[in-house]
C-alpha atoms as a PDB file:
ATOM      1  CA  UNK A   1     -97.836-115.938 113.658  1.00  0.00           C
ATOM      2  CA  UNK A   2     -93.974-115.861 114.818  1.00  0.00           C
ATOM      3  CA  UNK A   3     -95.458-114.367 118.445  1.00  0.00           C
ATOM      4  CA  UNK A   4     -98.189-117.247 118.571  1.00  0.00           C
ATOM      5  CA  UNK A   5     -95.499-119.890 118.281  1.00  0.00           C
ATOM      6  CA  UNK A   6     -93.024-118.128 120.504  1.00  0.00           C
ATOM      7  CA  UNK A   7     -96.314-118.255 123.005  1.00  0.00           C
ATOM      8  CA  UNK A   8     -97.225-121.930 122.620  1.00  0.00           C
ATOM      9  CA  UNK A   9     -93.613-122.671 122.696  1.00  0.00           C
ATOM     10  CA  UNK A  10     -93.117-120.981 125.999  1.00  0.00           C
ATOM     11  CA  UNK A  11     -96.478-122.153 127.475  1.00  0.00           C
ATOM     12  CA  UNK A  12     -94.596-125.799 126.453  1.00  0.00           C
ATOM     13  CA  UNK A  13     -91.588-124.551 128.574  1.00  0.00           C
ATOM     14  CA  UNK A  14     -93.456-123.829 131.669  1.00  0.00           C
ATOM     15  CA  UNK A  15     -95.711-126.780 131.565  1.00  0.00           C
ATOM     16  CA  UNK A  16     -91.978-129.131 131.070  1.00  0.00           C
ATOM     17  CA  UNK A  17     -90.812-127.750 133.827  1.00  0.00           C
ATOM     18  CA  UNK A  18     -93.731-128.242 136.056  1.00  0.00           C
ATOM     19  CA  UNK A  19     -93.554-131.724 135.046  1.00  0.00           C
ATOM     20  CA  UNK A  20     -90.349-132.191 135.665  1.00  0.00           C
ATOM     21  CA  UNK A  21     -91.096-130.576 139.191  1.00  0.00           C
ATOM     22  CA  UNK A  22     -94.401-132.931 139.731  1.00  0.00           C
ATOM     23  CA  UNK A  23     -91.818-136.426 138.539  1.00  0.00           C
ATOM     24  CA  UNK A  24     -88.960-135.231 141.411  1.00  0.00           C
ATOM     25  CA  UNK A  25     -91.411-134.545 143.619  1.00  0.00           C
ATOM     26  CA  UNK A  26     -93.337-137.934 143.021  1.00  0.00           C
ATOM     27  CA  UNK A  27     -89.189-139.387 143.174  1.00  0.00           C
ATOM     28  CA  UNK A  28     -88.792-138.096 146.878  1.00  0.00           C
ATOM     29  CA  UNK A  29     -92.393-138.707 147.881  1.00  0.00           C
ATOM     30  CA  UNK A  30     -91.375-142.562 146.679  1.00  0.00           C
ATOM     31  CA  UNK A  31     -88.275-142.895 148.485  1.00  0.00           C
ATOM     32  CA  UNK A  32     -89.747-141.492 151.737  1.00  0.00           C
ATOM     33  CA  UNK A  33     -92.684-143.899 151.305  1.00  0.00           C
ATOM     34  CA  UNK A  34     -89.930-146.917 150.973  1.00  0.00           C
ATOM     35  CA  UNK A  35     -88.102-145.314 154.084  1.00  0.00           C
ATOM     36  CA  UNK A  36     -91.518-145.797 156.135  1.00  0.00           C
ATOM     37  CA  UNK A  37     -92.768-148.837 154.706  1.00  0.00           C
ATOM     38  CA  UNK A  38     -89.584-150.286 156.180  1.00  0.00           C
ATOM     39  CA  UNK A  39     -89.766-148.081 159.514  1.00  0.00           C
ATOM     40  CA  UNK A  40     -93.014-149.859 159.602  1.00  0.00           C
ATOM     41  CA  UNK A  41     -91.565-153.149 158.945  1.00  0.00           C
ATOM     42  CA  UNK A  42     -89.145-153.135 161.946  1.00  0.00           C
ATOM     43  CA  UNK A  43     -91.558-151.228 163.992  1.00  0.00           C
ATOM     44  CA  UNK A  44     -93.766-154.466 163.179  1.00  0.00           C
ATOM     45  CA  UNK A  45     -91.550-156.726 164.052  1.00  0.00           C
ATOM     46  CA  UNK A  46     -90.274-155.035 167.752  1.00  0.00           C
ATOM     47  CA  UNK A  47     -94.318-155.855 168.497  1.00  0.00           C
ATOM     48  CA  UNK A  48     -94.286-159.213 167.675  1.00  0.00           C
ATOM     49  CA  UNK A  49     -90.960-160.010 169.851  1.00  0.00           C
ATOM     50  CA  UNK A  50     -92.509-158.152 172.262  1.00  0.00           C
ATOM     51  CA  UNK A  51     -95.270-159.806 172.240  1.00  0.00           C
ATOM     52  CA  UNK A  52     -93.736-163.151 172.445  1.00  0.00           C
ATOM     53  CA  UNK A  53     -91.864-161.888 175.240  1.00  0.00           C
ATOM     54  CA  UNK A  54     -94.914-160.386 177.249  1.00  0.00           C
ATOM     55  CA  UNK A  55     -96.550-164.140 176.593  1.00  0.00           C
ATOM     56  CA  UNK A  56     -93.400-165.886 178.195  1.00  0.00           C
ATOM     57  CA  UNK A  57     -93.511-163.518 181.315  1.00  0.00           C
ATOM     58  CA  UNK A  58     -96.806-164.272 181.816  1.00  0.00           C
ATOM     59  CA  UNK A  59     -96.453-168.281 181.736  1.00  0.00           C
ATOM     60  CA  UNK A  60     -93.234-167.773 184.068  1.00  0.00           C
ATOM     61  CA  UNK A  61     -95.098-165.419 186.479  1.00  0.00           C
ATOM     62  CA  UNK A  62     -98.005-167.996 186.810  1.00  0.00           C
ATOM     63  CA  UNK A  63     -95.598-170.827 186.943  1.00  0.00           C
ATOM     64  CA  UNK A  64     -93.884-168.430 190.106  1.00  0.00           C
ATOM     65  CA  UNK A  65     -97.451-168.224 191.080  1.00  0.00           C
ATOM     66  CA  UNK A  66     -98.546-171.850 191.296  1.00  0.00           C
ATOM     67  CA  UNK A  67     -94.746-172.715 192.655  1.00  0.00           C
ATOM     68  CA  UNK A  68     -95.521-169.895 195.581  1.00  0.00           C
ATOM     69  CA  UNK A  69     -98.831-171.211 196.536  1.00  0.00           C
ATOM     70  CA  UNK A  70     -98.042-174.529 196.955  1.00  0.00           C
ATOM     71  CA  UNK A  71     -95.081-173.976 198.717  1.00  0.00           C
ATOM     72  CA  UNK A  72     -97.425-172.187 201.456  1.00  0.00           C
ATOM     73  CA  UNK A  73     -99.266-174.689 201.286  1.00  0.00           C
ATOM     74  CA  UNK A  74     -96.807-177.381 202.307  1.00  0.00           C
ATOM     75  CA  UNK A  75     -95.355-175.052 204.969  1.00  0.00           C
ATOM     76  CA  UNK A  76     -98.651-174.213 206.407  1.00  0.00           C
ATOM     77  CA  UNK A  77     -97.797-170.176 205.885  1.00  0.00           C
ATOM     78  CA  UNK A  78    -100.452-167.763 204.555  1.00  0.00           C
ATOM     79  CA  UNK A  79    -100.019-165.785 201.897  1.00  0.00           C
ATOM     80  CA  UNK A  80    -100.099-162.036 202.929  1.00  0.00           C
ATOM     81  CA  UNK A  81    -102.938-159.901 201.915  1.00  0.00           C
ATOM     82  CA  UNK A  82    -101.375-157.893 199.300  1.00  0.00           C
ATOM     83  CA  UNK A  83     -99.929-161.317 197.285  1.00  0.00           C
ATOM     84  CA  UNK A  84    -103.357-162.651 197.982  1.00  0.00           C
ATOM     85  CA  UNK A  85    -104.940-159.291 196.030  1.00  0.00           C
ATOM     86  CA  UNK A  86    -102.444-159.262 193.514  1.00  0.00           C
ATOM     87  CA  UNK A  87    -104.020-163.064 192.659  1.00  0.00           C
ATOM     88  CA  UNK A  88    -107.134-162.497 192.872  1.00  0.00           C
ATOM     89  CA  UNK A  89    -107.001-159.646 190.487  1.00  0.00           C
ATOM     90  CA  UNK A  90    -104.706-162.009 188.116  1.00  0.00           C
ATOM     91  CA  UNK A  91    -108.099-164.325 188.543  1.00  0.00           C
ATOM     92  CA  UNK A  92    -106.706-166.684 190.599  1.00  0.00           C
ATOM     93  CA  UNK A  93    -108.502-167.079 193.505  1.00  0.00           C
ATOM     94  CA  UNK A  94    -106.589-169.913 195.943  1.00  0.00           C
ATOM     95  CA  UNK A  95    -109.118-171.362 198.201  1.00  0.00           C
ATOM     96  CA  UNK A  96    -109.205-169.706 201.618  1.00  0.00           C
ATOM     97  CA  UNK A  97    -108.095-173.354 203.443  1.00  0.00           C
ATOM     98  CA  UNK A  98    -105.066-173.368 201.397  1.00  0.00           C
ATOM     99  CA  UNK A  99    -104.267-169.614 201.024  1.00  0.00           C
ATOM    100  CA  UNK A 100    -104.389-168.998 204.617  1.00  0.00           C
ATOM    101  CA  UNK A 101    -102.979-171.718 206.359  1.00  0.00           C
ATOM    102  CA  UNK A 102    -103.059-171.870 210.067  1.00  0.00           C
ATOM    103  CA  UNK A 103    -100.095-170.676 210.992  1.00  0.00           C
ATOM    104  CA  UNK A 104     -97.795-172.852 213.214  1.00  0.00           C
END
């Protein structure tokens, strides 16, 4: 009977100590979850300003757009074929009479 208990009583040791394994391991696998959640959290962020920023480039370069056609416009210069491409692929497509103004 002595050697039964001393066998459940060990079988209690090793099956402590691989719990006590499993609850650091579960610990670290916590902490490194926090650590990315909060990777992810900045990571999130840096998208949205860029983002925003990508949005205001695009309103300033179609501002610079609008501002550079109509300036040709009232100067009676054409816009040279590769600005004229680089529109057109943008989706703005300046009518021909104003894009290519006779030239002086």
């Amino acid at each position: 009977m002595a050697t039964r208990t001393r066998i459940c009583q060990r079988r209690v040791e090793i099956l402590q100590s691989k719990l006590r394994s499993q609850s650091c391991e579960i610990d670290r696998l916590e902490a490194e979850n926090s650590e990315q959640r909060q990777s992810n959290n900045v990571l999130q962020l840096e998208v949205a300003r860029l983002k925003r920023a990508q949005r205001t480039n695009v309103q300033d370069l179609a501002h610079l757009a609008a501002w550079l056609v109509s300036l040709a416009n009232a100067k009676g210069v054409s816009l040279d074929p590769a600005t004229l491409d680089i529109l057109n692929r943008r989706g703005w497509h300046p009518s021909k009479r104003q894009a290519r103004a006779a030239r002086p």
